[in-house]
PDB file of N, CA and C in Angstrom:
ATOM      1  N   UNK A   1      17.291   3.777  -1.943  1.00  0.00           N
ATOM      2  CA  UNK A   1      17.568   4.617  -0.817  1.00  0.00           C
ATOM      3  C   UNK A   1      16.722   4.198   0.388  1.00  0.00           C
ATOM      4  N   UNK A   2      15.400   4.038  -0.015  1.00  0.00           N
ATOM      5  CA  UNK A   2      14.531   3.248   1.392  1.00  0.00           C
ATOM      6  C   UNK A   2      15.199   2.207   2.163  1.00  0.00           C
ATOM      7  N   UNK A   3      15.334   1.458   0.953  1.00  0.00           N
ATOM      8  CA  UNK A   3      16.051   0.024   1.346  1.00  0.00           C
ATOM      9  C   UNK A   3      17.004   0.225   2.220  1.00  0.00           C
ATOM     10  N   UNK A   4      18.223   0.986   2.272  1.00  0.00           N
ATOM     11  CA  UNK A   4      19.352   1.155   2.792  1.00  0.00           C
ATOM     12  C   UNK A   4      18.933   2.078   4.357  1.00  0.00           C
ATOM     13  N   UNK A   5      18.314   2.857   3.972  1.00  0.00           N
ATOM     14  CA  UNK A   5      17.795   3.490   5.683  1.00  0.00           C
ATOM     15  C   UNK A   5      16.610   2.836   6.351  1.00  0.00           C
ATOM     16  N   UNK A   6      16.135   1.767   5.798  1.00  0.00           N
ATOM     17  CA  UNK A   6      14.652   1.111   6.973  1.00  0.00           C
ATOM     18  C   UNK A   6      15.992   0.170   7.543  1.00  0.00           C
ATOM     19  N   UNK A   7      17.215  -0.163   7.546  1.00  0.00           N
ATOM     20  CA  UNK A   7      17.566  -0.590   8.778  1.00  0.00           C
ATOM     21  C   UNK A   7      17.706   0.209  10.026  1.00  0.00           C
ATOM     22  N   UNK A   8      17.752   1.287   9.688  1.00  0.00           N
ATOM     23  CA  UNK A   8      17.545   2.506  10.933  1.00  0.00           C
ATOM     24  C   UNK A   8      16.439   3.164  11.110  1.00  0.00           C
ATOM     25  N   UNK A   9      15.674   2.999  10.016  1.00  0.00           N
ATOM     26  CA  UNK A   9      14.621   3.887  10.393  1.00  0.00           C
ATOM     27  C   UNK A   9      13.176   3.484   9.692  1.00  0.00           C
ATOM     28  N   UNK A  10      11.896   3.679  10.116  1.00  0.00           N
ATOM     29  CA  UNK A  10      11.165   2.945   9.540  1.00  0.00           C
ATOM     30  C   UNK A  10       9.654   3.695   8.253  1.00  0.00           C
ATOM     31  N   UNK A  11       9.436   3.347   7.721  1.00  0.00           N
ATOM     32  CA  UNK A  11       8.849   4.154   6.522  1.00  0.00           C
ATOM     33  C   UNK A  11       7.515   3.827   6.325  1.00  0.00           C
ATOM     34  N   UNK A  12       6.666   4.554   6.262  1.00  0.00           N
ATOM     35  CA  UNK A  12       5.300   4.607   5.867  1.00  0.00           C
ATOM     36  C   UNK A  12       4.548   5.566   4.777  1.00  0.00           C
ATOM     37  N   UNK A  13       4.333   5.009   3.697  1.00  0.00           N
ATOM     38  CA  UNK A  13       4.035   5.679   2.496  1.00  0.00           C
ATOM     39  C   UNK A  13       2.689   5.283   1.941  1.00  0.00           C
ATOM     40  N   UNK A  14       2.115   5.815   1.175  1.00  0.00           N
ATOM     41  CA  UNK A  14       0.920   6.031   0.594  1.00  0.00           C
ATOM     42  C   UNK A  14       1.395   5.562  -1.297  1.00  0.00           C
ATOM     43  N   UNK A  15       1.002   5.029  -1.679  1.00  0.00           N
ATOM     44  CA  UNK A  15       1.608   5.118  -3.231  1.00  0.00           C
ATOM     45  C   UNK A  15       0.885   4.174  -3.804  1.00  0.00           C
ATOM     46  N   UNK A  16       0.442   4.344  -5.307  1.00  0.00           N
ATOM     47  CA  UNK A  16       0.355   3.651  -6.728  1.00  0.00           C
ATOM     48  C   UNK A  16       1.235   3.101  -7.413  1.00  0.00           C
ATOM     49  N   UNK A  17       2.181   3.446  -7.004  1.00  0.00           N
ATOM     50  CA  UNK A  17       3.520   2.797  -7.724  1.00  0.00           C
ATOM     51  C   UNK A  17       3.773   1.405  -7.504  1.00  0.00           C
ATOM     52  N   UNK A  18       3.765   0.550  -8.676  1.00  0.00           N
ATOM     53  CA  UNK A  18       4.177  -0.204  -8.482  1.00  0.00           C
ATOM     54  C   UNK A  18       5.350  -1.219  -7.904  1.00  0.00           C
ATOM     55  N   UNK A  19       6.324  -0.248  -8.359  1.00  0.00           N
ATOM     56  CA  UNK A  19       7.523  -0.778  -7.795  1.00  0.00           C
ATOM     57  C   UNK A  19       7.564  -0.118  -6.526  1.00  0.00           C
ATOM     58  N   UNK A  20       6.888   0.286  -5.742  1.00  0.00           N
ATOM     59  CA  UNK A  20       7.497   0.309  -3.853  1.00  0.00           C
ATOM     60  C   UNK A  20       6.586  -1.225  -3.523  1.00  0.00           C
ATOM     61  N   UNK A  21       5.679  -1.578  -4.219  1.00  0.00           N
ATOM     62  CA  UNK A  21       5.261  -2.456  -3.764  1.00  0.00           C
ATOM     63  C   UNK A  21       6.388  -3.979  -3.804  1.00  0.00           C
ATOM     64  N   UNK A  22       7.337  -4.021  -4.822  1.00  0.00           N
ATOM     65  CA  UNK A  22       8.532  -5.153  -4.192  1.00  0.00           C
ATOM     66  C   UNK A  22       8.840  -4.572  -3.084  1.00  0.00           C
ATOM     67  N   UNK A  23       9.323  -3.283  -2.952  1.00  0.00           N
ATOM     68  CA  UNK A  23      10.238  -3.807  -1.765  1.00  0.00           C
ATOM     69  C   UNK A  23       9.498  -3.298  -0.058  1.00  0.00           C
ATOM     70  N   UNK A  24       8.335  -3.516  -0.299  1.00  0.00           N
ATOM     71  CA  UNK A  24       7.221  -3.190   0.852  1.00  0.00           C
ATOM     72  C   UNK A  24       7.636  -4.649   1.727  1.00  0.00           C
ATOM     73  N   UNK A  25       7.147  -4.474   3.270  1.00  0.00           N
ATOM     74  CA  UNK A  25       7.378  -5.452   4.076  1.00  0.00           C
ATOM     75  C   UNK A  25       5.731  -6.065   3.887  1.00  0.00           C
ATOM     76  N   UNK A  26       5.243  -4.300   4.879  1.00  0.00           N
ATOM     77  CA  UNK A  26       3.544  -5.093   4.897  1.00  0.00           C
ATOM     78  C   UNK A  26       3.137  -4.113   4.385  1.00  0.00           C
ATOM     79  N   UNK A  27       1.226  -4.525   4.197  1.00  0.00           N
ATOM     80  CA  UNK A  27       0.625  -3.717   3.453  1.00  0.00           C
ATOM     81  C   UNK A  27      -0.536  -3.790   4.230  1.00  0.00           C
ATOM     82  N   UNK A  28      -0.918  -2.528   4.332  1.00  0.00           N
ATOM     83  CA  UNK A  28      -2.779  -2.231   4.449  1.00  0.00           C
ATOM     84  C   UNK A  28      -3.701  -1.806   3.682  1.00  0.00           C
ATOM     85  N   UNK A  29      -5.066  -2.131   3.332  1.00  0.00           N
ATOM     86  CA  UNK A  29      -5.915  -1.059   2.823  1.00  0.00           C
ATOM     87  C   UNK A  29      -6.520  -0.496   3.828  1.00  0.00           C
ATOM     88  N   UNK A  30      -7.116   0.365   3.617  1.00  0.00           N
ATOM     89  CA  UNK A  30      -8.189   1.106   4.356  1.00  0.00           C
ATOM     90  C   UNK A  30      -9.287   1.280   3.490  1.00  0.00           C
ATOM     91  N   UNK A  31     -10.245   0.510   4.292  1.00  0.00           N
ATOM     92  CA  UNK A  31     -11.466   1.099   3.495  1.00  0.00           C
ATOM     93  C   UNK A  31     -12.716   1.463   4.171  1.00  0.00           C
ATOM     94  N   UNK A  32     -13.830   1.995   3.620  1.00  0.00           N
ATOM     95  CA  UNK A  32     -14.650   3.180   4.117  1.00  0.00           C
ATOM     96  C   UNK A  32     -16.465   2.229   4.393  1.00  0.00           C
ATOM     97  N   UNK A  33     -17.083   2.645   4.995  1.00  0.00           N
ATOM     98  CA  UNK A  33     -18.242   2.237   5.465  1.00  0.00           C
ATOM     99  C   UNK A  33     -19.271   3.396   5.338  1.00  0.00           C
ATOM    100  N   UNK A  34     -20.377   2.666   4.580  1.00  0.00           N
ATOM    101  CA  UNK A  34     -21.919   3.996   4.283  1.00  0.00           C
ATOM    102  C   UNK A  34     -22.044   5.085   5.284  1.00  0.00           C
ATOM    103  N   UNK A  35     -21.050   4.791   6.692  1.00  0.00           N
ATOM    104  CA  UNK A  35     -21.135   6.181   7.333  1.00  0.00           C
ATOM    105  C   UNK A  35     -20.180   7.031   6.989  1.00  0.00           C
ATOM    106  N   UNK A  36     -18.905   6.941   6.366  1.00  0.00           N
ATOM    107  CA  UNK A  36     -17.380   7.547   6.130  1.00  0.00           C
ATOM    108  C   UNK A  36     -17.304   7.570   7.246  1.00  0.00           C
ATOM    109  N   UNK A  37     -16.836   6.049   7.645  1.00  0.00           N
ATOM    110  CA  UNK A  37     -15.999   5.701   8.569  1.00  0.00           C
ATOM    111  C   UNK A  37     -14.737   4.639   7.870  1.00  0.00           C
ATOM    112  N   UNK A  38     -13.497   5.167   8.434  1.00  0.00           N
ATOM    113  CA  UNK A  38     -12.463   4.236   7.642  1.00  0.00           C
ATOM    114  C   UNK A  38     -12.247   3.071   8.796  1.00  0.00           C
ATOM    115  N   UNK A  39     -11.660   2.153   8.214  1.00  0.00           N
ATOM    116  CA  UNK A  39     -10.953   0.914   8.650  1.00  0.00           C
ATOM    117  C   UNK A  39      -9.668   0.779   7.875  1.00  0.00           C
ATOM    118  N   UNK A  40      -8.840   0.037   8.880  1.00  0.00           N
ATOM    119  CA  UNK A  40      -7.778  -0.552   8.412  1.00  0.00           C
ATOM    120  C   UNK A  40      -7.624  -1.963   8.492  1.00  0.00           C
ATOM    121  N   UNK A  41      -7.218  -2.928   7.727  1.00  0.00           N
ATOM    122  CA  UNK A  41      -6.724  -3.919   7.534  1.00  0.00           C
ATOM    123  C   UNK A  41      -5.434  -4.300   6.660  1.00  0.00           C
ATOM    124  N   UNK A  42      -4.826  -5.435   7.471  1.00  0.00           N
ATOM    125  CA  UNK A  42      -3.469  -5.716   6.756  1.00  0.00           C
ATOM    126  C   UNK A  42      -4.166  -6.613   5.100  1.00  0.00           C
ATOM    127  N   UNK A  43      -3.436  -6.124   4.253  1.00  0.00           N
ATOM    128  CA  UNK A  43      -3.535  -7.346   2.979  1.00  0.00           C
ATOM    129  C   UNK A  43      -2.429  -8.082   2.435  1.00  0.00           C
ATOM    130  N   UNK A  44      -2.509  -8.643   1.576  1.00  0.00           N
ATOM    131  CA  UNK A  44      -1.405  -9.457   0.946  1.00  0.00           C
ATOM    132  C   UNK A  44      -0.979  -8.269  -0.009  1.00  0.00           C
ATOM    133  N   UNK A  45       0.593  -8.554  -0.653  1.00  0.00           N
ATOM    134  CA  UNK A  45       1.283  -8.347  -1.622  1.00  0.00           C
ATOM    135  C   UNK A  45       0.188  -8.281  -2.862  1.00  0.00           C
ATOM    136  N   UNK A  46      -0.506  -9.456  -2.986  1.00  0.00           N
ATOM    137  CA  UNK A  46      -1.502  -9.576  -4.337  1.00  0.00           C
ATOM    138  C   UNK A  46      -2.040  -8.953  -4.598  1.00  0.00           C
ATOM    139  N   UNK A  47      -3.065  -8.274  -2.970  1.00  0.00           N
ATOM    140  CA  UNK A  47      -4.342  -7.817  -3.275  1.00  0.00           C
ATOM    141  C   UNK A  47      -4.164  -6.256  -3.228  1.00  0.00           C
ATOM    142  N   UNK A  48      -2.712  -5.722  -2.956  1.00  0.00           N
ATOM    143  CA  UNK A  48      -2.194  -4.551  -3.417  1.00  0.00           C
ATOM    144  C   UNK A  48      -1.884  -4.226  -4.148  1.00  0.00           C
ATOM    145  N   UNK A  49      -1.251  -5.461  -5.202  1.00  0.00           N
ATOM    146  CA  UNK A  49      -0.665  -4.963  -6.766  1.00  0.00           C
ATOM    147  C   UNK A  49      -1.993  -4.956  -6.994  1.00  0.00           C
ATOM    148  N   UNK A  50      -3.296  -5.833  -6.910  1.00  0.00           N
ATOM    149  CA  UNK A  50      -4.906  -5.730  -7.728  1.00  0.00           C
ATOM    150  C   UNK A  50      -5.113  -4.557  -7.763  1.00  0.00           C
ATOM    151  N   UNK A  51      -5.050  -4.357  -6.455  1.00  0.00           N
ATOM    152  CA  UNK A  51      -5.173  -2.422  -6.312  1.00  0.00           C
ATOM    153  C   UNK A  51      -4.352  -1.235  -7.471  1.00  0.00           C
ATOM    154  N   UNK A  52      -3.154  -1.895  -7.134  1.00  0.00           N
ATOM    155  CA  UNK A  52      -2.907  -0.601  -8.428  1.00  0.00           C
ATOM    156  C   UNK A  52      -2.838  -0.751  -9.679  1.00  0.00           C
ATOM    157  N   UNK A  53      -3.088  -2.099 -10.129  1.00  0.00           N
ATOM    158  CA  UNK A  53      -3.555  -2.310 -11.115  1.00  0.00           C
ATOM    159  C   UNK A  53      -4.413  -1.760 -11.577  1.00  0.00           C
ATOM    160  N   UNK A  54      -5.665  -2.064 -10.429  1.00  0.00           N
ATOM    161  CA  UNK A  54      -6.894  -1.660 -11.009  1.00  0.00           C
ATOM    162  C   UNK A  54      -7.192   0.365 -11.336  1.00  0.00           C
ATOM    163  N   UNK A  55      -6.467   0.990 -10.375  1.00  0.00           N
ATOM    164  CA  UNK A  55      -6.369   2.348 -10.226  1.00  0.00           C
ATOM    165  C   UNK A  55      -5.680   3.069 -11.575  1.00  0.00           C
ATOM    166  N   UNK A  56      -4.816   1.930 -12.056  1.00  0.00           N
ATOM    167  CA  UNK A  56      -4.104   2.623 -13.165  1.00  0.00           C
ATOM    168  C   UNK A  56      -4.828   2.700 -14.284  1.00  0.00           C
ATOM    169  N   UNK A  57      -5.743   1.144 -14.189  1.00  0.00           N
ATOM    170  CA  UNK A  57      -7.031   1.402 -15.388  1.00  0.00           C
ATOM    171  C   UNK A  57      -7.950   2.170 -15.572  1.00  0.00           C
ATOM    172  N   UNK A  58      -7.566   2.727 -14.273  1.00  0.00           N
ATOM    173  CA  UNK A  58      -8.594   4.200 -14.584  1.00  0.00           C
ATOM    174  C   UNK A  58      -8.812   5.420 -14.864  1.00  0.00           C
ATOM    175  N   UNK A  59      -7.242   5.307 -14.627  1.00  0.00           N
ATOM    176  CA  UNK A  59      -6.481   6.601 -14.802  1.00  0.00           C
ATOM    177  C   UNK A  59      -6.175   6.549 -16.624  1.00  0.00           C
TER     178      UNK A  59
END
């Protein structure tokens, strides 16, 4: 269903799931600094599946 409406419209989600990560364009993390201050940066495909990889092992 994403697939079929990001030609009209555009989507920004939060998720562990593995599978939104195929059909993701781009990806960011955000991550935090000894003050809780966030940042954003773009990452690769890879270093997002690492991510929920690693989140699921913890769960």
């Amino acid at each position: 269903m994403i697939h079929e409406l990001s030609e009209t419209a555009q989507f920004i989600t939060t998720t562990f799931r593995p599978e939104m990560l195929m059909t993701a364009d781009k990806f960011y993390g955000v991550l935090f600094d000894n003050q809780k201050v966030s940042s954003i940066r773009a990452i690769r495909r890879e270093e997002a599946q690492e991510f929920v990889d690693q989140e699921a092992q913890v769960q």
